[in-house]
Protein backbone atom coordinates (compact mmCIF):
# COMPACT_ATOMS: atom_id res chain seq x y z
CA UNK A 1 290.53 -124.08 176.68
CA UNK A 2 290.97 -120.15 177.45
CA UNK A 3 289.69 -118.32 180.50
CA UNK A 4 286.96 -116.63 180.67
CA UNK A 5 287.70 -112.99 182.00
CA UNK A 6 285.34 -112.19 185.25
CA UNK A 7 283.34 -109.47 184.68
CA UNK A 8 282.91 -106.38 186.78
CA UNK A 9 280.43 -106.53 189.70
CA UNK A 10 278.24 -103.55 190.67
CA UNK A 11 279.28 -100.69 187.85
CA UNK A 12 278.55 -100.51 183.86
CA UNK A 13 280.83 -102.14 181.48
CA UNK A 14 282.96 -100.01 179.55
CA UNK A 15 285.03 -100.83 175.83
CA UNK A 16 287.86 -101.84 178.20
CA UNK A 17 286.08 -104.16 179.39
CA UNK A 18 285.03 -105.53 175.80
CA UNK A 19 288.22 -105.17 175.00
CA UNK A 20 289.29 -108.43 177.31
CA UNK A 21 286.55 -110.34 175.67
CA UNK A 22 287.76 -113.48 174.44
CA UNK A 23 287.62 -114.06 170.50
CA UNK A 24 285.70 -117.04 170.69
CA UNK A 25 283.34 -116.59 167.63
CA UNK A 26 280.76 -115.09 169.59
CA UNK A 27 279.91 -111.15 169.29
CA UNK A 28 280.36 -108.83 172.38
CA UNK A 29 278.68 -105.81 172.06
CA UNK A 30 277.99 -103.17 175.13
CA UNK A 31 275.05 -100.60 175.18
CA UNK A 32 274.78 -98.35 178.13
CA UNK A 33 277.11 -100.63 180.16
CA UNK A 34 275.04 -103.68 179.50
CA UNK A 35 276.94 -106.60 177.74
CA UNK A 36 275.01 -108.43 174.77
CA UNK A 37 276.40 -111.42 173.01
CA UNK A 38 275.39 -112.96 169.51
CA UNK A 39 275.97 -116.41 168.35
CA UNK A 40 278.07 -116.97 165.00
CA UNK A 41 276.10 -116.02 161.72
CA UNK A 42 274.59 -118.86 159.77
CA UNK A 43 276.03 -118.66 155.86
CA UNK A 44 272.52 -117.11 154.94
CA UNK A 45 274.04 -114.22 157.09
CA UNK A 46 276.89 -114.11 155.56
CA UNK A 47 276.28 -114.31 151.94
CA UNK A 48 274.24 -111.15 152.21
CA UNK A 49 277.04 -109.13 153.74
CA UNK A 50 279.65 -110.22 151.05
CA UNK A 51 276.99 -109.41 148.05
CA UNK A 52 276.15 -106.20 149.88
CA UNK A 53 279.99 -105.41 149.89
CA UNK A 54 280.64 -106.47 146.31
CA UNK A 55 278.09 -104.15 145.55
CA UNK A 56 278.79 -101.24 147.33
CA UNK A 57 282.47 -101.48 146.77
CA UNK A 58 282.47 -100.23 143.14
CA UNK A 59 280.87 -96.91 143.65
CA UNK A 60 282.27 -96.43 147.21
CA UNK A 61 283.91 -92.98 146.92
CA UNK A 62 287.68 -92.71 147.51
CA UNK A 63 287.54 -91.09 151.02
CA UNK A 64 284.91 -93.99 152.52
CA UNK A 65 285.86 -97.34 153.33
CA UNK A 66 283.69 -100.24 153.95
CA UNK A 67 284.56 -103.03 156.89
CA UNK A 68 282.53 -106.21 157.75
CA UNK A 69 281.85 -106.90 161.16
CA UNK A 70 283.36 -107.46 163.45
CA UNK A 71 284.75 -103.85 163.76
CA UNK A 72 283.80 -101.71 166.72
CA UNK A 73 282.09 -98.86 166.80
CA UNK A 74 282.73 -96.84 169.87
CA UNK A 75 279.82 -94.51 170.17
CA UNK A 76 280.64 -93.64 174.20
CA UNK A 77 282.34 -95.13 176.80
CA UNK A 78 279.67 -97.53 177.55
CA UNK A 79 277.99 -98.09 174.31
CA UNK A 80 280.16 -100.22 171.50
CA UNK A 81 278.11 -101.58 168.78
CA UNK A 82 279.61 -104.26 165.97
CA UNK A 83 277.26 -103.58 163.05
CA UNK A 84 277.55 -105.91 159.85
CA UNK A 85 278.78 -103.45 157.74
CA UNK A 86 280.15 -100.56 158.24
CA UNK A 87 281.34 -97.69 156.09
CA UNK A 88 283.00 -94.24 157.48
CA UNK A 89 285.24 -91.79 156.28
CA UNK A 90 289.19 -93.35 155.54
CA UNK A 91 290.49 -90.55 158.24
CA UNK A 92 288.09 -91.54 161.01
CA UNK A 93 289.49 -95.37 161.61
CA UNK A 94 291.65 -95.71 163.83
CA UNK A 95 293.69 -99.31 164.92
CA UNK A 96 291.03 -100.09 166.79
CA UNK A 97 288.00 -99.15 165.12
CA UNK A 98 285.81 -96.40 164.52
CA UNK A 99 285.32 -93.66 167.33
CA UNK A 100 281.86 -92.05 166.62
CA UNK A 101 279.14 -93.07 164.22
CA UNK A 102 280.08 -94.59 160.79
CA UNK A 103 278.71 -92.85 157.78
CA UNK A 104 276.33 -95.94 157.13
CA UNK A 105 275.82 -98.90 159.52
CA UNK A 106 274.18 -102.02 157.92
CA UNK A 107 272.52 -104.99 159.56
CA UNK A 108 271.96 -108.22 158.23
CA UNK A 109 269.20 -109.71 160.42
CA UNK A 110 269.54 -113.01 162.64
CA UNK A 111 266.91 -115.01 164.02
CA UNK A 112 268.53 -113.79 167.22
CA UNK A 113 269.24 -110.34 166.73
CA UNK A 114 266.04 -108.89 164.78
CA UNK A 115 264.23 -107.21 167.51
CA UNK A 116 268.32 -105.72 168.66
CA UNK A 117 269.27 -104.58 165.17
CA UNK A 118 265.72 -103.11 164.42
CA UNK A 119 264.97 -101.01 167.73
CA UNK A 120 268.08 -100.49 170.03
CA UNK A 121 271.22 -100.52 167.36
CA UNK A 122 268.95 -98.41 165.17
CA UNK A 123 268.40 -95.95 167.84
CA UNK A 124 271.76 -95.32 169.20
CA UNK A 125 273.33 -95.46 166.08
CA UNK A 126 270.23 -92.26 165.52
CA UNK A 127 271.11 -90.80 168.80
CA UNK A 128 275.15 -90.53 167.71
CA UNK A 129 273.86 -88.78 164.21
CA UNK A 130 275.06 -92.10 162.22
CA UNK A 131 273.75 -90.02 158.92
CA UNK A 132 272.82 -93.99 157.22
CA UNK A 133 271.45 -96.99 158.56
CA UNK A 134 270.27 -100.05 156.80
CA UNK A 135 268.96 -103.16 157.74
CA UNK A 136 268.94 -106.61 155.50
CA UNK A 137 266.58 -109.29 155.84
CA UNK A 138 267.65 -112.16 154.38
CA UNK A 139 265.16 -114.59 155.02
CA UNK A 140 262.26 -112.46 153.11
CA UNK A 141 264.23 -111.06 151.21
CA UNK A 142 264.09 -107.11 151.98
CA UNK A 143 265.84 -104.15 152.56
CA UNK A 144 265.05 -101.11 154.38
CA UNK A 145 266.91 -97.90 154.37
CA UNK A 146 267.16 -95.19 156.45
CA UNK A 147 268.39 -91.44 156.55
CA UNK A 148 268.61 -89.13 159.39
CA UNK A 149 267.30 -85.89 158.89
CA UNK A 150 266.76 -83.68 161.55
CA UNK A 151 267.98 -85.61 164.13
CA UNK A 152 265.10 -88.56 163.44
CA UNK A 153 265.57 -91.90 161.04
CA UNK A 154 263.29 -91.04 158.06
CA UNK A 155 262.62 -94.62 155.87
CA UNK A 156 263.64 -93.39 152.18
CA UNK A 157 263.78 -97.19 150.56
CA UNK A 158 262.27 -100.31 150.84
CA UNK A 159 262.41 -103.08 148.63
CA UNK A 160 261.22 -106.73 148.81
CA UNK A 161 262.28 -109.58 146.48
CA UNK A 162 263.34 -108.93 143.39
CA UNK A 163 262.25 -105.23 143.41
CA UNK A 164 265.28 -102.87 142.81
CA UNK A 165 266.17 -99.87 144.84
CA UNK A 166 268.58 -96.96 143.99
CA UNK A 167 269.74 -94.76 147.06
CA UNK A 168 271.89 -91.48 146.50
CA UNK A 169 272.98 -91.50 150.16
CA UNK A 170 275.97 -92.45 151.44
CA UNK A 171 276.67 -92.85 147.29
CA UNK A 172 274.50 -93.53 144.73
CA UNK A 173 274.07 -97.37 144.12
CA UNK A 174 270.97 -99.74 143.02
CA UNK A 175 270.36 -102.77 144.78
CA UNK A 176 267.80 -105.82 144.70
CA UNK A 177 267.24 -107.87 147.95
CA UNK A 178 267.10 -111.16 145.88
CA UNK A 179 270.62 -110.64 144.76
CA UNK A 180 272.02 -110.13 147.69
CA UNK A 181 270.94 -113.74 149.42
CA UNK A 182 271.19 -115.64 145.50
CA UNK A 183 273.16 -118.88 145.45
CA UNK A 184 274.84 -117.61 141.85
CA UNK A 185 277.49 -120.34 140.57
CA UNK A 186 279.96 -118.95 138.60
């Protein structure tokens, strides 16, 4: 069994600090110094990332790429998010992940991490001008979209079940909630 680094006593945690993590399936995040940890997904979880991807991925422009989690997302010194899915401009990554906001950040909701994915990752991910932001609830199913326009999250999709969406922004794509948490056999 690993160590568990100490943390630092008395000052805000910074991505170095996140950096000496351990990879232990868990999910470190920081926001404003403050260190947040998420259990592993459940398969619900995941299933709706890998549809989303296999969706997006055909009419992902050239220039954009799309990660799963975990990637981090540096958005200040003290603030490094791991959204679900992220997508962001091929020249932007670096070899350790993305510094600034992504082009689109995506969350697939937890039981757990709802109330964090819906209020605070939302609004930092606003507050660094993250142009996209989308959040998947699998358990409904539903999906609610996001675009930032001046400066302030406007809602410009929402679709429940079976319904079908088709957003223009980051690149034009149609998506159904339903097939994105289906048990499909091939």
């Amino acid at each position: 069994m690993g160590s568990v680094p100490a943390l630092p006593y008395g000052r805000p945690l910074t991505r170095l600090d996140l950096e000496a993590m351990p990879h232990d399936g868990h999910r470190y995040e920081i926001v404003d110094g403050v260190l947040t940890v998420s259990p592993s997904p459940r398969p619900l979880h995941q299933r709706a990332i890998l549809r989303l991807i296999m969706a997006l991925e055909p009419h992902c422009p050239e220039e954009l790429e799309i990660l799963p989690a975990p990637v981090d997302v540096v958005l200040a010194e003290d603030t490094v998010l791991i959204p679900d899915i992220v997508i962001a401009r091929t020249v932007d990554w670096t070899d350790r992940g993305l510094f600034g906001p992504p082009v689109l950040a995506v969350e697939v909701f937890s039981p757990s991490t709802r109330r964090f994915d819906l209020e605070l990752k939302r609004a930092r991910m606003q507050a660094a001008g993250c142009p996209n932001y989308w959040v998947v609830d699998p358990d409904e199913p539903a999906l609610r979209c996001w675009h930032l326009r001046d400066d302030r999250y406007v809602e410009v999709a929402f679709a429940r079940g079976t319904e079908s969406v088709t957003l223009s922004e980051p690149f034009t794509v149609t998506l159904s909630p339903a097939d994105l948490v289906s048990l499909r056999r091939r």
